[in-house]
N, C-alpha and C. Protein backbone atom coordinates (compact mmCIF):
# COMPACT_ATOMS: atom_id res chain seq x y z
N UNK A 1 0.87 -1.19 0.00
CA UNK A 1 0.00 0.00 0.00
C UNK A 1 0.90 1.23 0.00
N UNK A 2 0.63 2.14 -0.84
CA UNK A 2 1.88 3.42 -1.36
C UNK A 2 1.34 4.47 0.16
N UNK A 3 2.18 5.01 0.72
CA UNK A 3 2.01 5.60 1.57
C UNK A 3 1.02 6.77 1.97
N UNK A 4 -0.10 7.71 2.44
CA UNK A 4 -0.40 8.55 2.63
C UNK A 4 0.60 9.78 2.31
N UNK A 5 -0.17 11.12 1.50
CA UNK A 5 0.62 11.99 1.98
C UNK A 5 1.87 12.01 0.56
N UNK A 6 2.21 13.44 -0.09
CA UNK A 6 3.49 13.92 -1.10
C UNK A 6 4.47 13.10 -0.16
N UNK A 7 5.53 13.04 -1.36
CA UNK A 7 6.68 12.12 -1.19
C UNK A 7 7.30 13.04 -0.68
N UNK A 8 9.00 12.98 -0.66
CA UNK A 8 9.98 13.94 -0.27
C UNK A 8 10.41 15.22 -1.49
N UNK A 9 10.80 14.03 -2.35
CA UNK A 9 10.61 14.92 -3.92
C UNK A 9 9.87 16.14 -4.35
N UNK A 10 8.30 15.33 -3.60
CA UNK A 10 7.48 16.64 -4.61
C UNK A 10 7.45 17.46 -3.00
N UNK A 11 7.51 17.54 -1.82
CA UNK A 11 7.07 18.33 -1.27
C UNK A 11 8.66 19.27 -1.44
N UNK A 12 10.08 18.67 -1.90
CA UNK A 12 11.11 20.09 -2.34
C UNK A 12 10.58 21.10 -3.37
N UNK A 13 9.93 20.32 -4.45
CA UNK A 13 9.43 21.27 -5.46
C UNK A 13 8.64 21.90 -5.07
N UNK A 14 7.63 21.95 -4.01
CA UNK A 14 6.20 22.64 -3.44
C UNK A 14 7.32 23.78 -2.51
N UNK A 15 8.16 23.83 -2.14
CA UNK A 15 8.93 24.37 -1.26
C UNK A 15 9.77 25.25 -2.49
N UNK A 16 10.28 24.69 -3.33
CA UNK A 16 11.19 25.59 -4.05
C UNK A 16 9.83 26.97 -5.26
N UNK A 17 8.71 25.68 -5.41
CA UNK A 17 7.93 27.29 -6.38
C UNK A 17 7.57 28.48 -5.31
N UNK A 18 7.16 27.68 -3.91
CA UNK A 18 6.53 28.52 -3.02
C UNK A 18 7.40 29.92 -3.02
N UNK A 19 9.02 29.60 -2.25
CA UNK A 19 10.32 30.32 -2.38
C UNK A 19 10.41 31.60 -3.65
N UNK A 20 10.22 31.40 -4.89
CA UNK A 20 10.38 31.37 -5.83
C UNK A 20 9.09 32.70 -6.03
N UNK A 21 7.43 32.12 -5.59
CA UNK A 21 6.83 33.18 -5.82
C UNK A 21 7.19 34.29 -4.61
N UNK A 22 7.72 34.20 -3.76
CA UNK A 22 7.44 34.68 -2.09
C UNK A 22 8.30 36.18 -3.23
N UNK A 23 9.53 35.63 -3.55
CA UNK A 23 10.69 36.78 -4.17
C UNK A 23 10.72 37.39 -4.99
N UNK A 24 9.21 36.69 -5.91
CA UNK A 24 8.56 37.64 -6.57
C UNK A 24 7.84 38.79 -6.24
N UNK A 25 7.00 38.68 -5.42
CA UNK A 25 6.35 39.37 -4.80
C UNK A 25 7.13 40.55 -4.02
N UNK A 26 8.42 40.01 -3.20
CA UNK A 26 9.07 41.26 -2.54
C UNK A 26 9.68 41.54 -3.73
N UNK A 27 10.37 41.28 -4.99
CA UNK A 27 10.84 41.88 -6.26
C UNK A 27 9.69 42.89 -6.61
N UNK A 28 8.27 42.66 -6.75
CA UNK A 28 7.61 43.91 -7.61
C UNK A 28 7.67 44.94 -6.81
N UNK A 29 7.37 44.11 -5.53
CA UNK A 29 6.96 45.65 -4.36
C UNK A 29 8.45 46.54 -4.22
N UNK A 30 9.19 46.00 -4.30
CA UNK A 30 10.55 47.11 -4.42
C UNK A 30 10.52 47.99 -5.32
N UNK A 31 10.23 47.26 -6.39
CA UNK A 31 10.15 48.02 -7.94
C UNK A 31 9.32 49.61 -7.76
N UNK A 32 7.96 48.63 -7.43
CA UNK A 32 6.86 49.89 -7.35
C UNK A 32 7.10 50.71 -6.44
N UNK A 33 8.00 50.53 -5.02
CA UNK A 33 8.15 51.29 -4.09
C UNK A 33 9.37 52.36 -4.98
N UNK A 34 10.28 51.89 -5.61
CA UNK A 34 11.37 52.58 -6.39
C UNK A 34 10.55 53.62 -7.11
N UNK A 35 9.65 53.07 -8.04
CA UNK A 35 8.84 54.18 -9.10
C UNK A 35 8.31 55.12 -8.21
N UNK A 36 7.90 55.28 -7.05
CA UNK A 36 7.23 55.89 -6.55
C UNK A 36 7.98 56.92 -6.19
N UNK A 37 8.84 56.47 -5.62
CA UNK A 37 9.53 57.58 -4.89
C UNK A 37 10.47 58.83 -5.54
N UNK A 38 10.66 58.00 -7.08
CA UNK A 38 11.19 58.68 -8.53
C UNK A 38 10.57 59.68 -8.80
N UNK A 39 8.68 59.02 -8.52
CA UNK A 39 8.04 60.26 -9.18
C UNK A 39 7.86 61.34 -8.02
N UNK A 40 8.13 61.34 -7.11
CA UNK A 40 7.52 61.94 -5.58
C UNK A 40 8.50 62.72 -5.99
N UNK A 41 9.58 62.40 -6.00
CA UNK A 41 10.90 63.23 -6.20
C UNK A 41 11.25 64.14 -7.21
N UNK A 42 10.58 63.44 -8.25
CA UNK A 42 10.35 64.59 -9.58
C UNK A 42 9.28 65.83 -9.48
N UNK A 43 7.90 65.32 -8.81
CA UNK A 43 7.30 66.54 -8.67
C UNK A 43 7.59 67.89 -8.23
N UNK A 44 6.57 69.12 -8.29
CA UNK A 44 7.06 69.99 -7.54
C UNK A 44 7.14 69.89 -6.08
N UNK A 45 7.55 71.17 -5.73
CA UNK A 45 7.34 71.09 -4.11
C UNK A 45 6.12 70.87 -3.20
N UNK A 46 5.56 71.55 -4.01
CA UNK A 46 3.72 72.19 -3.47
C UNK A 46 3.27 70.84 -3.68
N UNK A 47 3.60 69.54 -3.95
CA UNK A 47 2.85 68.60 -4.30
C UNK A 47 3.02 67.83 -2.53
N UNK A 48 4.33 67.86 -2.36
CA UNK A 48 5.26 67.51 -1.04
C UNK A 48 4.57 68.05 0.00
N UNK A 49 4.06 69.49 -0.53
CA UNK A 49 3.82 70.32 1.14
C UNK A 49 2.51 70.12 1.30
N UNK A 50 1.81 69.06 0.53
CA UNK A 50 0.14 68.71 0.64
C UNK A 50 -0.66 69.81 0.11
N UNK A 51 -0.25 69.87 -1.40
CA UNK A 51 -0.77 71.48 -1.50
C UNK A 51 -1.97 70.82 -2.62
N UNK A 52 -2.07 69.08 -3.01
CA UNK A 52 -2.71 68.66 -3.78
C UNK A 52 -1.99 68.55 -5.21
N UNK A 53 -2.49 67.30 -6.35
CA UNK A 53 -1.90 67.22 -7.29
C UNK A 53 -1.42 68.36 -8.30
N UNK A 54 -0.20 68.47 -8.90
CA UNK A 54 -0.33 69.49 -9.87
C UNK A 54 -0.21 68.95 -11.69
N UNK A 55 -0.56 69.99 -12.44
CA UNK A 55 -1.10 69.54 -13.44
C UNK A 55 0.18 69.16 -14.10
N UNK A 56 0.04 68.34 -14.87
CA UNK A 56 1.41 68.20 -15.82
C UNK A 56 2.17 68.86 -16.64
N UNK A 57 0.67 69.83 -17.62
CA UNK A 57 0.73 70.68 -18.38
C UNK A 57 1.52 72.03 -17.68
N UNK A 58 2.10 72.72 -18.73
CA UNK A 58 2.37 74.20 -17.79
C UNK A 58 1.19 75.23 -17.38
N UNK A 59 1.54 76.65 -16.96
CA UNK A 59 0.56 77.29 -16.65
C UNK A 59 -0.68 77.83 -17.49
N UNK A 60 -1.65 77.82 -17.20
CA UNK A 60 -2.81 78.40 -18.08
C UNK A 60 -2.41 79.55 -18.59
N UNK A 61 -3.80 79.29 -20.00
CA UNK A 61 -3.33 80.55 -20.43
C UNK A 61 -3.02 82.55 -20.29
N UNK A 62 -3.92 82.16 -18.86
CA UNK A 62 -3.66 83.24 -17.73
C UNK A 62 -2.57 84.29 -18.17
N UNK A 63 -1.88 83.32 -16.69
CA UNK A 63 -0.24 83.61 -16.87
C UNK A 63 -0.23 85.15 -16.65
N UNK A 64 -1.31 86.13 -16.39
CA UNK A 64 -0.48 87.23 -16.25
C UNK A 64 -0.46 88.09 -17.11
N UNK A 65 -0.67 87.39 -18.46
CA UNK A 65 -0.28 87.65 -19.96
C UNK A 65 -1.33 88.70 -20.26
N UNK A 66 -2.86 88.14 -20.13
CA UNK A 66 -3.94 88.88 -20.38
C UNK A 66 -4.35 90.01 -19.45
N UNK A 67 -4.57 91.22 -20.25
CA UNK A 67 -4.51 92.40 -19.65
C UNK A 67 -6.10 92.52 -19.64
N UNK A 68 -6.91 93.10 -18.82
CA UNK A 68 -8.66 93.17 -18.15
C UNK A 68 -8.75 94.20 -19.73
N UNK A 69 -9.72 93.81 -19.71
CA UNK A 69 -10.21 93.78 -21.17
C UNK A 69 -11.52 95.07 -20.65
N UNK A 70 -11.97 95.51 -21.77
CA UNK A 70 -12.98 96.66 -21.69
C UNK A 70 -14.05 96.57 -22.73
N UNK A 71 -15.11 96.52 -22.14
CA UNK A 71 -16.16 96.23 -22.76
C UNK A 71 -16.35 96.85 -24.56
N UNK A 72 -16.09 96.32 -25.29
CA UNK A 72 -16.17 97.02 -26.72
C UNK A 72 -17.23 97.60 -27.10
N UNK A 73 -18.87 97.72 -26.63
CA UNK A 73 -20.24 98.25 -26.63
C UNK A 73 -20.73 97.87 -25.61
N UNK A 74 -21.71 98.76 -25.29
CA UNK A 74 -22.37 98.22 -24.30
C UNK A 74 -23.49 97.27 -24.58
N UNK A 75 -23.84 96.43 -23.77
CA UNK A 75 -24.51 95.29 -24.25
C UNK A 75 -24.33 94.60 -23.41
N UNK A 76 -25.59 93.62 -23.20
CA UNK A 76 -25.43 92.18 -22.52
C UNK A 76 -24.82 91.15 -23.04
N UNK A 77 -24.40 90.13 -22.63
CA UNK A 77 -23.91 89.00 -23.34
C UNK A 77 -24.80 88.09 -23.44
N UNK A 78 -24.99 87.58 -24.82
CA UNK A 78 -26.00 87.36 -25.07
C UNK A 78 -25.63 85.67 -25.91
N UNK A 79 -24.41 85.27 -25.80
CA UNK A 79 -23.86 84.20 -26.11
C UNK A 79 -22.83 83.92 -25.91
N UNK A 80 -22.40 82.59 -24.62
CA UNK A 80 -21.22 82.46 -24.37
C UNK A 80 -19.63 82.15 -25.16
N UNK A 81 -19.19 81.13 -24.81
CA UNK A 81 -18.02 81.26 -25.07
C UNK A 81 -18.31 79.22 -24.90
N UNK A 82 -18.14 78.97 -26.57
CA UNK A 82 -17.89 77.03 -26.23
C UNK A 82 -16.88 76.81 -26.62
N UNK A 83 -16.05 76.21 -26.19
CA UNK A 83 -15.25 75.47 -26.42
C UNK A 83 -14.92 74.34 -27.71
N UNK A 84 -13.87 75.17 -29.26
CA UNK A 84 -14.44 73.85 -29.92
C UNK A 84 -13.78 72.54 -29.34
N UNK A 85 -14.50 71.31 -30.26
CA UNK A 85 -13.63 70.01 -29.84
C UNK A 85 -12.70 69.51 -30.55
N UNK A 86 -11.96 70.75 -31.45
CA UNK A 86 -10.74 70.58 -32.19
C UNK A 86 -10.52 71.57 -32.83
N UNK A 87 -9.46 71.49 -33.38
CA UNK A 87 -9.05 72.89 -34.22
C UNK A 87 -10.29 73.35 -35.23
N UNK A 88 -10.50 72.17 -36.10
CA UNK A 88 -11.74 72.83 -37.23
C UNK A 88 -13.10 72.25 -36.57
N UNK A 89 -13.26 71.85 -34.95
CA UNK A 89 -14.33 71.78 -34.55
C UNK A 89 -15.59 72.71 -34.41
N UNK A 90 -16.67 72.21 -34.11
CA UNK A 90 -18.04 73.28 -33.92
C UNK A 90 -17.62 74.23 -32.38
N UNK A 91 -18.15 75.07 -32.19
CA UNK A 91 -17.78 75.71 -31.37
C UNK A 91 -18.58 76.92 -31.39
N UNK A 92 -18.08 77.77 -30.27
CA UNK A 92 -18.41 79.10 -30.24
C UNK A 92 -16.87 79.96 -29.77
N UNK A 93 -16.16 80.41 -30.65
CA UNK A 93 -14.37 81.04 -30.38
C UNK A 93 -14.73 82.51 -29.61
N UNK A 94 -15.55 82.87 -29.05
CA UNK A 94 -15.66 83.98 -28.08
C UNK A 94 -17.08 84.32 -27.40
N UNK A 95 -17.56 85.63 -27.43
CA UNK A 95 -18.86 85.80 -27.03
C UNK A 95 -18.93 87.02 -28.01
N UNK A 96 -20.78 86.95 -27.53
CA UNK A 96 -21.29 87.93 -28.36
C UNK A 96 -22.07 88.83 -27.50
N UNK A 97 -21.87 90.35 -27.77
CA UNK A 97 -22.59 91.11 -26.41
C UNK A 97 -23.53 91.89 -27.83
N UNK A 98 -24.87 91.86 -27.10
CA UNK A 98 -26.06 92.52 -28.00
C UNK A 98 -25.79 93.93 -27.83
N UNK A 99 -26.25 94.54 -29.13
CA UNK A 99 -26.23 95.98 -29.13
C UNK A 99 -27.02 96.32 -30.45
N UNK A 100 -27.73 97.47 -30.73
CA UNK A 100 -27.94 97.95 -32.12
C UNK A 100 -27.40 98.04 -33.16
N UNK A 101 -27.26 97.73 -34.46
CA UNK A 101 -26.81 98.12 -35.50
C UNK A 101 -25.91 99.36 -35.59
N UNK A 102 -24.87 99.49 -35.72
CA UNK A 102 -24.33 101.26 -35.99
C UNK A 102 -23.66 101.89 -34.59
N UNK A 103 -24.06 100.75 -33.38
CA UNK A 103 -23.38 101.60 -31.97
C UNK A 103 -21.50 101.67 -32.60
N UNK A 104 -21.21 102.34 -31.64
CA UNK A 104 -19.43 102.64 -32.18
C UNK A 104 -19.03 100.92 -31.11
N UNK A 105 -17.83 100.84 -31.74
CA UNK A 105 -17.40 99.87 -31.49
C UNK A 105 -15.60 100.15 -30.82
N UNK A 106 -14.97 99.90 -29.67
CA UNK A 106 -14.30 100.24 -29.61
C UNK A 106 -13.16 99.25 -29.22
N UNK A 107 -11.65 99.71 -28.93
CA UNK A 107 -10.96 98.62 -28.68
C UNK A 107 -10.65 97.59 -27.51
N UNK A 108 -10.67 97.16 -27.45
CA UNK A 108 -11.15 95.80 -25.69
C UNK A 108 -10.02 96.45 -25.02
N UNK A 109 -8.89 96.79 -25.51
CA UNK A 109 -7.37 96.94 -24.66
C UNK A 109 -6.63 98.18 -25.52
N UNK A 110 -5.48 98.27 -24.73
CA UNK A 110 -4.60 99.11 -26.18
C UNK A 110 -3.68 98.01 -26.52
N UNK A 111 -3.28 98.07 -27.59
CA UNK A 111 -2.35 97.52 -28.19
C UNK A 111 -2.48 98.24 -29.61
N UNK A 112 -1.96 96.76 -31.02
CA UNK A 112 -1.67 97.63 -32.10
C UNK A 112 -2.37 96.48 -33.04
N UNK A 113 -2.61 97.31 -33.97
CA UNK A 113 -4.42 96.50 -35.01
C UNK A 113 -2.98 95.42 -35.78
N UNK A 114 -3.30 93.49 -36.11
CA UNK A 114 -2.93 93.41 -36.54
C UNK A 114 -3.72 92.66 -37.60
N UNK A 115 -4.85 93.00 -37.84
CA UNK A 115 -5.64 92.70 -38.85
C UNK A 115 -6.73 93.77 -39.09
N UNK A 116 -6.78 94.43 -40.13
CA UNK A 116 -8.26 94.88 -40.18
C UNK A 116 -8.89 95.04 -41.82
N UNK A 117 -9.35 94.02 -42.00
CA UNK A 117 -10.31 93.92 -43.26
C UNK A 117 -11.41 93.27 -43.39
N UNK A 118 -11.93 92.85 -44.59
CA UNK A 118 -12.81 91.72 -44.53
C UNK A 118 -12.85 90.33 -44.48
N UNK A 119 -13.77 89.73 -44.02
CA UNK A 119 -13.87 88.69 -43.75
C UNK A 119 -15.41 88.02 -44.00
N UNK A 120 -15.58 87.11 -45.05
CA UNK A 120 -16.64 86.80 -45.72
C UNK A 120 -17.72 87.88 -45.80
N UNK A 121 -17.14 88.63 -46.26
CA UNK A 121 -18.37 90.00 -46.49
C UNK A 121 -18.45 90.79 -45.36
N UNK A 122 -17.77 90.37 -44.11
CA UNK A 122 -17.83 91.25 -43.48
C UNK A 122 -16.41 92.24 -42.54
N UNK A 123 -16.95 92.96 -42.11
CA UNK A 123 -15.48 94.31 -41.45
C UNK A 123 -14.95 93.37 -40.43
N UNK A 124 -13.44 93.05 -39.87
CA UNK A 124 -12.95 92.65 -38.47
C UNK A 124 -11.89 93.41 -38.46
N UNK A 125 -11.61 93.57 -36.85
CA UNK A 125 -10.22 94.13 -36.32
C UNK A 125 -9.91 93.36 -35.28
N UNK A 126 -8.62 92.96 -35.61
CA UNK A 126 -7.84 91.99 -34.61
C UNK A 126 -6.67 93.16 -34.06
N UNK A 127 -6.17 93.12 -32.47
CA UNK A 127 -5.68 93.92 -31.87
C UNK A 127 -4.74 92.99 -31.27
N UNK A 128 -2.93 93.30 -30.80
CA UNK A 128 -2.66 92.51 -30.37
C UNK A 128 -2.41 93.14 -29.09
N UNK A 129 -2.80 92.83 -27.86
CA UNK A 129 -2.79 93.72 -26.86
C UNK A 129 -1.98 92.94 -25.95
N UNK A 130 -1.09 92.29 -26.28
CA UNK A 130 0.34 91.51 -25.39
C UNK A 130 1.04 90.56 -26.21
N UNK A 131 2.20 90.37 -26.16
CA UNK A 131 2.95 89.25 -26.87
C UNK A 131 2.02 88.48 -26.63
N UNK A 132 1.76 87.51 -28.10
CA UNK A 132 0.79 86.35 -28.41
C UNK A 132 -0.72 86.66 -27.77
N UNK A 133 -1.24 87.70 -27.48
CA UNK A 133 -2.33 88.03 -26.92
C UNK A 133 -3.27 88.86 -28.15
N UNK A 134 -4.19 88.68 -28.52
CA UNK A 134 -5.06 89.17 -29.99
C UNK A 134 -6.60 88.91 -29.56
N UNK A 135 -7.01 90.34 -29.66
CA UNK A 135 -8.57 90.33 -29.18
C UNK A 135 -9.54 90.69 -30.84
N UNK A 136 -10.05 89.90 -31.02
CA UNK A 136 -10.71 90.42 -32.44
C UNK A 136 -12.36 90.72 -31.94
N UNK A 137 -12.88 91.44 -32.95
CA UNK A 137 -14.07 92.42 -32.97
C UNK A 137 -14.70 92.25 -33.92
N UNK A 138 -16.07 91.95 -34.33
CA UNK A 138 -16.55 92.42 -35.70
C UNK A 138 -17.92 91.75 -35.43
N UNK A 139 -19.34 91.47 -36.94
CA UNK A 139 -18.58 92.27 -37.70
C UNK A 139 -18.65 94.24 -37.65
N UNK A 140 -17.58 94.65 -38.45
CA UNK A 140 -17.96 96.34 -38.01
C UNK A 140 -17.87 96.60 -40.19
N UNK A 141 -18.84 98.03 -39.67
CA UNK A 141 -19.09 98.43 -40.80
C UNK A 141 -19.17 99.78 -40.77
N UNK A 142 -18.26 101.20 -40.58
CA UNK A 142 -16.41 100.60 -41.47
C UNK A 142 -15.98 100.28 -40.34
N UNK A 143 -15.06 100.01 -41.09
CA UNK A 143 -13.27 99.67 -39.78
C UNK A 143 -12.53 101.04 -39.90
N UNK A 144 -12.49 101.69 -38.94
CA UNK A 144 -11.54 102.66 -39.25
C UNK A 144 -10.47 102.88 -38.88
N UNK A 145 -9.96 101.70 -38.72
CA UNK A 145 -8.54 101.29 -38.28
C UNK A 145 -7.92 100.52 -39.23
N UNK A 146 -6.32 100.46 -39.68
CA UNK A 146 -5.45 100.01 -40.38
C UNK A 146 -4.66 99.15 -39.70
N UNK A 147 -4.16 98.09 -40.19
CA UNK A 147 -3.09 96.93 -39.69
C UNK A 147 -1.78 98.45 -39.49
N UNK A 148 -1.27 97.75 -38.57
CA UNK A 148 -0.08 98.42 -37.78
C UNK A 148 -0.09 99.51 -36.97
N UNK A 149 -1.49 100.32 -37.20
CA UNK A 149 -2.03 101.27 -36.33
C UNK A 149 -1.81 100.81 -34.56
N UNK A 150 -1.80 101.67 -33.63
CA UNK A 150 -1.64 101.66 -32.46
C UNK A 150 -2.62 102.38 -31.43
N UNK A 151 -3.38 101.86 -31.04
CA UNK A 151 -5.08 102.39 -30.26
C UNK A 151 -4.51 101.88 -28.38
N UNK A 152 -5.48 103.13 -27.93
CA UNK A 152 -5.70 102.95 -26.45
C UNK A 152 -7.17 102.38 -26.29
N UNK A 153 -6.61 101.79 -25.06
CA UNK A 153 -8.23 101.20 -24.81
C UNK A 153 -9.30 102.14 -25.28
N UNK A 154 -10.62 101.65 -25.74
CA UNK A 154 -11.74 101.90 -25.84
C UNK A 154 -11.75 102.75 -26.95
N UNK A 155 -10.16 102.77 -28.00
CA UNK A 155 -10.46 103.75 -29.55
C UNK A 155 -11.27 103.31 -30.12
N UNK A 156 -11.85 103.98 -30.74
CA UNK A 156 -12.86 103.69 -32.04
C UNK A 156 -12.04 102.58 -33.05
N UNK A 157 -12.89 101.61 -33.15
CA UNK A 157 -12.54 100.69 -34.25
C UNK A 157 -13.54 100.31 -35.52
N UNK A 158 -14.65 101.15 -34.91
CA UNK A 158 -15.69 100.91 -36.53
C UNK A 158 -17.14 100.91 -35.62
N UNK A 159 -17.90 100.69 -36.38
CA UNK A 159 -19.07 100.74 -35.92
C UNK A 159 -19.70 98.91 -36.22
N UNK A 160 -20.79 98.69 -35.28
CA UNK A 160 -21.25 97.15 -35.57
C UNK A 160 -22.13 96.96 -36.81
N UNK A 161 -21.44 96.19 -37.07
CA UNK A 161 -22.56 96.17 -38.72
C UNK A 161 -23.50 95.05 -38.47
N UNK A 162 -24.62 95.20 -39.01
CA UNK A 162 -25.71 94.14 -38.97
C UNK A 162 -25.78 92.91 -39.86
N UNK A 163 -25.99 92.06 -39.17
CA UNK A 163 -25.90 90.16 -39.96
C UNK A 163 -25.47 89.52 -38.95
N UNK A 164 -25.39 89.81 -37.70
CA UNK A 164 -24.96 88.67 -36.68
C UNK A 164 -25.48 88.40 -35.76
N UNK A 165 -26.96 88.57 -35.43
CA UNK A 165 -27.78 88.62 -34.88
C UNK A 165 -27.86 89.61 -33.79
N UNK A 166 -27.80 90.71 -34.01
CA UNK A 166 -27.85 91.99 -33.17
C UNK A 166 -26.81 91.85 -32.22
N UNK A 167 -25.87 91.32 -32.74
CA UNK A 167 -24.73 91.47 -31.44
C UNK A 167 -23.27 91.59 -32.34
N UNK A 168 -22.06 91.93 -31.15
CA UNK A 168 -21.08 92.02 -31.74
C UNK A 168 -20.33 91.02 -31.09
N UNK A 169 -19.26 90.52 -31.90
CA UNK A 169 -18.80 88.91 -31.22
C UNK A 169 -17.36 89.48 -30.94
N UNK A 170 -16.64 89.14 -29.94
CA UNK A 170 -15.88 89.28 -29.37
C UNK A 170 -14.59 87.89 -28.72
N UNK A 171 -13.95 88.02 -30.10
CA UNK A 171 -12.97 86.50 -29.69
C UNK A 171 -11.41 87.02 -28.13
N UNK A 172 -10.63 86.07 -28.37
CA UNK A 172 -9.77 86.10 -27.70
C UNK A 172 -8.86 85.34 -27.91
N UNK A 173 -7.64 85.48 -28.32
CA UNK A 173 -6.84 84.26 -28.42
C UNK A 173 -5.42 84.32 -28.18
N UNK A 174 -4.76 83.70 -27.09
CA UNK A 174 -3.88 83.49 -26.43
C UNK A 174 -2.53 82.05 -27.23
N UNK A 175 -1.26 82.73 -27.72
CA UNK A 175 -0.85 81.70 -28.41
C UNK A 175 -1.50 81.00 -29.42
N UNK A 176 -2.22 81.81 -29.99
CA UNK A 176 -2.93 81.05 -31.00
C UNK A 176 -4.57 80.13 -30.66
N UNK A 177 -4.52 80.18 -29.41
CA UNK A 177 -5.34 79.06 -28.49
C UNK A 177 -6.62 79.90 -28.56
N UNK A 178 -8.16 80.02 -28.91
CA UNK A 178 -8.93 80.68 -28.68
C UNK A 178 -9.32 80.51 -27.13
N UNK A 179 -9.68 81.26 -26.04
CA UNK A 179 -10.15 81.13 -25.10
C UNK A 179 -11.29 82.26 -24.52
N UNK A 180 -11.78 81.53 -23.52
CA UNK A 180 -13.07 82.56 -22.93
C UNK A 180 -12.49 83.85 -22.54
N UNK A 181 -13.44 84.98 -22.86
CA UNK A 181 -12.63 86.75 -23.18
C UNK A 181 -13.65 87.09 -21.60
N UNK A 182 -14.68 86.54 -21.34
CA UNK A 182 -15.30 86.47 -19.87
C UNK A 182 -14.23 86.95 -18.62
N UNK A 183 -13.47 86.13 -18.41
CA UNK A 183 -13.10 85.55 -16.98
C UNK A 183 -12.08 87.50 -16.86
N UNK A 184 -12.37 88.04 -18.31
CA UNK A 184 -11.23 89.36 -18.46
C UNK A 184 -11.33 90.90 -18.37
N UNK A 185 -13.28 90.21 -18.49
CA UNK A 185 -13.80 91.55 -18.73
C UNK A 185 -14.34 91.52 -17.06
N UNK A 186 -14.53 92.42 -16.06
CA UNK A 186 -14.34 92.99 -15.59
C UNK A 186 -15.83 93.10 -14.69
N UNK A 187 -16.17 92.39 -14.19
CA UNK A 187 -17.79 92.31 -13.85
C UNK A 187 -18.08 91.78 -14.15
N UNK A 188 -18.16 90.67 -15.56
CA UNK A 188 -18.58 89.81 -16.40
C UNK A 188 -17.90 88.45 -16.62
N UNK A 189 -17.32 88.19 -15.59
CA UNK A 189 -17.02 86.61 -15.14
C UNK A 189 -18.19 85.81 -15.04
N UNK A 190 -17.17 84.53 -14.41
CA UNK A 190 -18.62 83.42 -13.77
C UNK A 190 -19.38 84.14 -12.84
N UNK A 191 -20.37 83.28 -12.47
CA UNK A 191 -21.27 83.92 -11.52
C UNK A 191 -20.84 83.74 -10.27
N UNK A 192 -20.56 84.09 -8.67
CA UNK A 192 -20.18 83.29 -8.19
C UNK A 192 -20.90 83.33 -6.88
N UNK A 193 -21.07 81.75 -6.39
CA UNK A 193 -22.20 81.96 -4.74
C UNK A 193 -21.17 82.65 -3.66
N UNK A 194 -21.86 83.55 -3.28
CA UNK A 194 -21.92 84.68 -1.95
C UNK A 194 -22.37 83.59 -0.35
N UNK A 195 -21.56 83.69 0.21
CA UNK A 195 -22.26 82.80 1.64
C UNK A 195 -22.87 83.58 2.25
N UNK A 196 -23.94 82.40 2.48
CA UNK A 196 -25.31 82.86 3.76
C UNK A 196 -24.89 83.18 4.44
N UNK A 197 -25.27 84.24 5.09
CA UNK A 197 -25.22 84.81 6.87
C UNK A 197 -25.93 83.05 7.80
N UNK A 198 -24.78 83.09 8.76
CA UNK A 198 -25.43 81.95 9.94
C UNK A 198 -26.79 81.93 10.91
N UNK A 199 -27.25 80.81 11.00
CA UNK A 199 -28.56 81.26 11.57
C UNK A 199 -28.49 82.11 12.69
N UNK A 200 -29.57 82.65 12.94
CA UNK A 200 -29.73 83.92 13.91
C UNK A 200 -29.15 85.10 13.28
N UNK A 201 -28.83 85.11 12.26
CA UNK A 201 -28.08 86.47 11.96
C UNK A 201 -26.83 86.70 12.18
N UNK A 202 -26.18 85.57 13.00
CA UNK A 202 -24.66 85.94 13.18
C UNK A 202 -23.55 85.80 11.95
């Protein structure tokens, strides 16, 4: 009768895979403990001082760069600012603030005109009001501004011409990047919640 119970043989091999996975296991966890501490070490500081993750990308298009912008007519805004979902995506590349036909139209910033002609039938003026910073306007009907010209805030740049649904559209574009002209103008940000007074009035 063959005995109860692994031989001697197989219980070395049950002993040598066991061995075998155990050093696997402390092998990955070193590894991953190594990667970790690579990347801990690469981050910034503020990540270290619990200041929360930081982005990978560099700084927004902020930066400092964009100078508070001035209302080009008066008008409500009457269409935001979408985001396309690619370069030749659908979108909306600025906002549009309502106004009458013919109000004067003026410049968002000072800087210096580096576009002003037509554009599918209609008047635009592009302004560059900071390295890589360009606020465009239209449409206007005339433009009475010339490429290379040099305007202070709020010069005359033409008057709003009609075909765009009673408003004048107002882009923004940073490095080439179109972005929201909102967060610049000056009262006309997001909306933002105000905190309640505590009960009883305190």
């Amino acid at each position: 009768m063959p005995p109860h119970g692994p031989g001697p043989a197989r219980r070395r091999r049950v002993a040598r895979v066991a061995a075998a996975l155990a050093l696997g296991v402390a092998a990955a966890a070193l590894v991953s403990a190594s990667a970790a501490a690579l990347a801990a070490a690469s981050l910034p500081s503020a990540l270290a001082a619990g200041l929360g993750p930081v982005a990978a990308q560099g700084p927004g298009p902020r930066g400092g760069r964009v100078p508070a912008l001035r209302l080009p007519v008066r008008g409500p805004v009457v269409r935001g600012f979408e985001a396309p979902a690619g370069s030749y995506g659908a979108g909306h590349r600025g906002v549009d603030l309502g106004a009458p036909p013919g109000s004067p139209v003026g410049a968002p910033a000072a800087g210096r005109v580096v576009f002003a002609g037509a554009v599918a039938g209609a008047g635009w003026a592009s302004v560059e009001v900071a390295p890589g910073v360009v606020v465009t306007v239209g449409p206007l009907a005339p433009v009475v501004v010339a490429r290379g010209g040099v305007l202070d805030a709020l010069a005359p740049v033409g008057r709003l011409a009609p075909g765009h649904g009673g408003a004048l559209h107002l882009g923004l574009r940073v490095d080439g990047v179109y972005v929201d002209p909102l967060p610049y103008l000056p009262g006309r940000g997001p909306p933002r919640l105000a905190p309640l007074p505590a009960p009883g009035g305190r």
